[in-house]
Protein backbone atom coordinates (compact mmCIF):
# COMPACT_ATOMS: atom_id res chain seq x y z
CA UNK A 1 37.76 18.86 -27.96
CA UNK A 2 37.21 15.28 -26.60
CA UNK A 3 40.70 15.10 -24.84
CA UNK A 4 39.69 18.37 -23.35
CA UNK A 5 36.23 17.07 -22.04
CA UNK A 6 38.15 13.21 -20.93
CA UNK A 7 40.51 15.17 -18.74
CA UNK A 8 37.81 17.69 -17.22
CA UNK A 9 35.98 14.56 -16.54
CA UNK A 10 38.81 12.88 -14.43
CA UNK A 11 39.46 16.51 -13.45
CA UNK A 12 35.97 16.01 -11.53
CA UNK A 13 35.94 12.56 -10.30
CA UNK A 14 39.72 13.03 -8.90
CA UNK A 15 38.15 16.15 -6.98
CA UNK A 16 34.94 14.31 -5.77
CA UNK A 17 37.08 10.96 -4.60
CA UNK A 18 39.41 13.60 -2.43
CA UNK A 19 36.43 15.93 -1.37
CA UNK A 20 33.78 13.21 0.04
CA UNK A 21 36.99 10.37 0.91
CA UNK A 22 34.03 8.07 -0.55
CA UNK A 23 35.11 4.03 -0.35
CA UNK A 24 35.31 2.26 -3.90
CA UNK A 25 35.11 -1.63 -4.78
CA UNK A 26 35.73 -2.26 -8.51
CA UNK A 27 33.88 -4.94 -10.14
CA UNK A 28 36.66 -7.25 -11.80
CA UNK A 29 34.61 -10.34 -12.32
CA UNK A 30 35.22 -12.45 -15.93
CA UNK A 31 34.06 -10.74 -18.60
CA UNK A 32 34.90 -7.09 -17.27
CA UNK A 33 36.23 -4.47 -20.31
CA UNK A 34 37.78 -1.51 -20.17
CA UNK A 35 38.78 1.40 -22.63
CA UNK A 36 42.52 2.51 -22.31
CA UNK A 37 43.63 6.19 -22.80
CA UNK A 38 47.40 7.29 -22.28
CA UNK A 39 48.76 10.07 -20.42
CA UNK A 40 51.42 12.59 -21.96
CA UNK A 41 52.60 13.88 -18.29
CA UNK A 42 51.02 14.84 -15.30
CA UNK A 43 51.75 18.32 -15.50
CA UNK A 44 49.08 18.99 -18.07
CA UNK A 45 47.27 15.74 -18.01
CA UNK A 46 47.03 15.34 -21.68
CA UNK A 47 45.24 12.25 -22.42
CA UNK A 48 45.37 11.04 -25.59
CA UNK A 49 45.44 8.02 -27.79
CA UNK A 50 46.27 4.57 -26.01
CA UNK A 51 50.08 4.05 -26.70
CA UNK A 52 49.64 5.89 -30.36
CA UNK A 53 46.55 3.91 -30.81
CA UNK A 54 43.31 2.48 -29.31
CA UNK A 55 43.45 0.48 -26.19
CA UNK A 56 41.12 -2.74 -24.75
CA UNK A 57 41.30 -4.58 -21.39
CA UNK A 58 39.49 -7.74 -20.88
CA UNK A 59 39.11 -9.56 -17.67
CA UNK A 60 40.08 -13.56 -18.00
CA UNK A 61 39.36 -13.74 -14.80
CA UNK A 62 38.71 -11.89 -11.62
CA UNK A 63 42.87 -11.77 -10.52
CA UNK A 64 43.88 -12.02 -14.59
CA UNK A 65 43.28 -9.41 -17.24
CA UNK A 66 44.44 -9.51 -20.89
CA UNK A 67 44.85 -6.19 -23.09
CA UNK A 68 45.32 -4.87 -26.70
CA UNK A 69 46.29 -2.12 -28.45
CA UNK A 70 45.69 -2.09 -32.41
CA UNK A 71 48.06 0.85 -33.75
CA UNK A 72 47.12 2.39 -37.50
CA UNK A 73 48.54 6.01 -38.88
CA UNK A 74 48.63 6.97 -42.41
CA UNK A 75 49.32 10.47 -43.81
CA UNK A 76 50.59 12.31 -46.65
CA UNK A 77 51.85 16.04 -47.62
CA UNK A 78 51.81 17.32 -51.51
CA UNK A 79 55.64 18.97 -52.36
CA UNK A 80 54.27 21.99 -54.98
CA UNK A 81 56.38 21.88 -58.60
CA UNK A 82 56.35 26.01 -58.88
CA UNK A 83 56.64 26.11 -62.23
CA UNK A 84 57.27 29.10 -63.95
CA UNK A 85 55.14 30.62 -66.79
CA UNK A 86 55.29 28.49 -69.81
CA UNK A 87 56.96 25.93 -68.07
CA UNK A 88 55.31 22.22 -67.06
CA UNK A 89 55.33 20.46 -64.00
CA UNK A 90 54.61 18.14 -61.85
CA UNK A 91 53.76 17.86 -58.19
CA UNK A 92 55.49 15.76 -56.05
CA UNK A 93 54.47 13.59 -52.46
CA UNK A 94 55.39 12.42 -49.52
CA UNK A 95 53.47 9.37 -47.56
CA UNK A 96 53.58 7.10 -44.95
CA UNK A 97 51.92 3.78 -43.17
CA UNK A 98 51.88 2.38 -40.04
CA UNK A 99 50.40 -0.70 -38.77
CA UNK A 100 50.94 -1.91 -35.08
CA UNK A 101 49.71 -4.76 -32.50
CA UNK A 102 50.57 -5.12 -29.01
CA UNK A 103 49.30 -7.27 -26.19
CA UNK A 104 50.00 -8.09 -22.14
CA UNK A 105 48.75 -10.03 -19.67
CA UNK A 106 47.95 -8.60 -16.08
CA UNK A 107 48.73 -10.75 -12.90
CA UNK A 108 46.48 -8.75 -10.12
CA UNK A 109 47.32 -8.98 -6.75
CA UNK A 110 43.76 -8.54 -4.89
CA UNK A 111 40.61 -6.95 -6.29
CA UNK A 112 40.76 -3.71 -3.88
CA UNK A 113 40.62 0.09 -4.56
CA UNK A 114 44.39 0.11 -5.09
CA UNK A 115 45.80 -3.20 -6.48
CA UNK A 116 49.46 -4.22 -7.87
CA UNK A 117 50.12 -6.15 -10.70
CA UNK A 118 52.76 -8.14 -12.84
CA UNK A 119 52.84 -8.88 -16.46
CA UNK A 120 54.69 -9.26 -19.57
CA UNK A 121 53.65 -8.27 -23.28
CA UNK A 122 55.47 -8.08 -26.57
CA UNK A 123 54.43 -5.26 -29.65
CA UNK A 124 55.04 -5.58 -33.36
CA UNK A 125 55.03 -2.26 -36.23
CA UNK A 126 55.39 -2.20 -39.52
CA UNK A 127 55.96 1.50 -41.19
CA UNK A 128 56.41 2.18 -45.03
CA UNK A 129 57.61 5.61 -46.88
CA UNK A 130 57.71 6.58 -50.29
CA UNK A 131 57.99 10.43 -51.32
CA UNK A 132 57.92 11.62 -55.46
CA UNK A 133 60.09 15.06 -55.94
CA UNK A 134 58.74 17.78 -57.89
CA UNK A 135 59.43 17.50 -61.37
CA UNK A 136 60.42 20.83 -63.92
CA UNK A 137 60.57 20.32 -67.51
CA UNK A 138 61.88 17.63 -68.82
CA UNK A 139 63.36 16.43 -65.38
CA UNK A 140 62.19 13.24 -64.05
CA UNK A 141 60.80 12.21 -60.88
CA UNK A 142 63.09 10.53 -58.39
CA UNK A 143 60.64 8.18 -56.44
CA UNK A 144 62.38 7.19 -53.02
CA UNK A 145 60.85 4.43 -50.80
CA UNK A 146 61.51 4.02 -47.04
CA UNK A 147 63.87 7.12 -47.13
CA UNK A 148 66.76 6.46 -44.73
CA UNK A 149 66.60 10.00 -43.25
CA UNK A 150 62.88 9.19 -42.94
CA UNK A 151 59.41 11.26 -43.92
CA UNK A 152 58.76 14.36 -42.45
CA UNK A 153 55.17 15.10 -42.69
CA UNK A 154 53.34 18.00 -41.24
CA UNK A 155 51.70 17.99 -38.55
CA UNK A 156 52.13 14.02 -38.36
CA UNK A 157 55.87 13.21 -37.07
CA UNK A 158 58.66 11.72 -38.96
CA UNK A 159 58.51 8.25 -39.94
CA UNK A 160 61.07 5.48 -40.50
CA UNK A 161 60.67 2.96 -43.09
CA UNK A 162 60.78 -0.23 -41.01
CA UNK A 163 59.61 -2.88 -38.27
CA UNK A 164 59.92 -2.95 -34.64
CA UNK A 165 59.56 -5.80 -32.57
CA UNK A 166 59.22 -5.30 -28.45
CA UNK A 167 59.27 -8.01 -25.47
CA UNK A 168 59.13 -6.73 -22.22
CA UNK A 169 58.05 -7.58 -18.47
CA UNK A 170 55.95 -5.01 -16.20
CA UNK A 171 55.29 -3.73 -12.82
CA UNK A 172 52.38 -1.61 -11.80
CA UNK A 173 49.52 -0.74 -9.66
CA UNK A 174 46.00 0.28 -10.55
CA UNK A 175 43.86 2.71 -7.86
CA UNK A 176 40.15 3.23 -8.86
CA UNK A 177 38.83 7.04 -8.84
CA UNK A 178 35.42 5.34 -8.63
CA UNK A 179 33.94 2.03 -9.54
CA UNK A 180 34.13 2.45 -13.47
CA UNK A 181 37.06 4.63 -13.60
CA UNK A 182 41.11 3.91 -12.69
CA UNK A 183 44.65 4.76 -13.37
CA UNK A 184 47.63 2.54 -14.00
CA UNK A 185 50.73 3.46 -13.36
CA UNK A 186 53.88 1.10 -14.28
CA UNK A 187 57.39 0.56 -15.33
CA UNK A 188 58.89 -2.15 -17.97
CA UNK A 189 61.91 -3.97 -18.48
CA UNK A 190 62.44 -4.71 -21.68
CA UNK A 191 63.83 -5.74 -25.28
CA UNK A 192 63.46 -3.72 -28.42
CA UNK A 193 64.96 -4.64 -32.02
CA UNK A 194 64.24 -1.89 -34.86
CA UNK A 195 64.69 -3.00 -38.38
CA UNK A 196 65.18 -0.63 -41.09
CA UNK A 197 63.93 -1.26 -44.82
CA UNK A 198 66.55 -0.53 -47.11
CA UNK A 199 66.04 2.06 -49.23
CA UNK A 200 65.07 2.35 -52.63
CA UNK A 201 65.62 5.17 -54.93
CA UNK A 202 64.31 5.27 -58.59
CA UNK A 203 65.41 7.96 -61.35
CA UNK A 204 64.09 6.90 -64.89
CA UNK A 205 64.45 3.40 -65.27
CA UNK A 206 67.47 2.86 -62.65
CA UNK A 207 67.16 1.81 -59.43
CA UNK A 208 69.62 2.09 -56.37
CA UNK A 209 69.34 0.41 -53.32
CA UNK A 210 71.49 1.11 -50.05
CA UNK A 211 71.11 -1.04 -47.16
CA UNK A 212 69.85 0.96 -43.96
CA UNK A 213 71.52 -0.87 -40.36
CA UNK A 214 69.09 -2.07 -37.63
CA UNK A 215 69.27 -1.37 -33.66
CA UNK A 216 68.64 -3.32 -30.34
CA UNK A 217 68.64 -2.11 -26.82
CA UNK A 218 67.52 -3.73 -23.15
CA UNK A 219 66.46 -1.53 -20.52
CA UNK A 220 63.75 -0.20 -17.95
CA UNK A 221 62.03 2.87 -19.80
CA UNK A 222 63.06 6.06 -18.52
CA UNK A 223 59.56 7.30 -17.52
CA UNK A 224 56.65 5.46 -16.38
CA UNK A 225 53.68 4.41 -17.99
CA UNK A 226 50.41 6.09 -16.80
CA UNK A 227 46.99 5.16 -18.27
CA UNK A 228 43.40 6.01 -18.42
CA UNK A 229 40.85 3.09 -17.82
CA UNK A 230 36.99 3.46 -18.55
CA UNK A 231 35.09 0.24 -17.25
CA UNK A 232 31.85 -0.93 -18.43
């Protein structure tokens, strides 16, 4: 319901800006704070959560703006035993954590309606798994933590036991619908390392461990950022 009513809301103030051609000078003196949404696409404007989590931008000062985005997710699905009639069991689980930080710094080039920017910022997540199969009988549970084909939870994503680390440089502009409200659009060239936690699977009283390979890549993402900024 509230993503519905944020993107009626830019819905109108896009619609006003173009209708009345009205001029707009944003405030960005010290001290000046913003809440940052994300975009999905333009086709739909779906705004949502602020890079998977919630979003701050702080003025240093007037031509220098600093921002953060705190990322938390945690979610679980029970795995029914089905046991028959006079048989015992016990259910099973699957879960996941995710904890993430990010940060950037904003270089503004002028404090007008429409104003370009450089930057650079760097992002850290950590994610944990652990799922417990049904049991039947006298069968044991087989605990696995950080799964290397990762946790598929309903209605929540698959997650990957691991960290990710991300340092990248950006390019954008920012154009004010009105004084309070903009949107950001920019690109980023950057580094990302992902580093899988091995895996640990327990039956009974052994444990097996397999070690789970890590990634890196360097590139400009393949779509451009686009985000929501509420100033007050």
């Amino acid at each position: 319901m509230f993503k519905k009513l944020l993107v009626a809301a830019v819905a109108i103030l896009l619609f006003q800006t173009a209708a009345f051609g009205q001029g707009v000078t944003p405030d960005l003196a010290k001290g000046k704070t913003a809440m940052l949404f994300s975009f999905s696409g333009l086709s739909n404007l779906n705004a949502g959560d602020f890079e998977g989590g919630l979003g701050v931008k702080y003025y240093y000062q007037q031509d220098l703006a600093l921002r953060l985005g705190l990322q938390f997710a945690t979610a679980s699905e029970d795995v029914p035993a089905n046991p028959s009639p006079g048989q015992t069991g016990i259910d099973g689980e699957q879960s996941a954590t995710r904890f993430g930080i990010s940060a950037a710094a904003e270089l503004h080039r002028g404090v007008g309606r429409a104003n370009a920017y450089l930057g650079a910022g760097l992002g850290f997540s950590r994610t944990s798994t652990e799922s417990k199969s049904p049991a039947l009988g006298a069968i044991s549970q087989v605990v696995v933590k950080n799964n290397d084909g990762g946790e598929n939870i309903a209605g929540a994503g698959t997650f990957f036991g691991g960290s990710a680390f991300s340092l990248f440089a950006l390019a954008g502009v920012e154009f004010f619908v009105v004084k309070e409200v903009s949107l950001a659009a920019e690109y980023r060239l950057g580094f990302l390392s992902l580093s899988r936690a091995d895996e640990e699977r327990t039956a009974g009283n052994q444990t097996l461990t397999t070690k789970v390979g890590g990634s890196s890549s360097v590139g400009i993402a393949n779509s451009g950022v686009l985000t929501l900024a509420f100033y007050f």
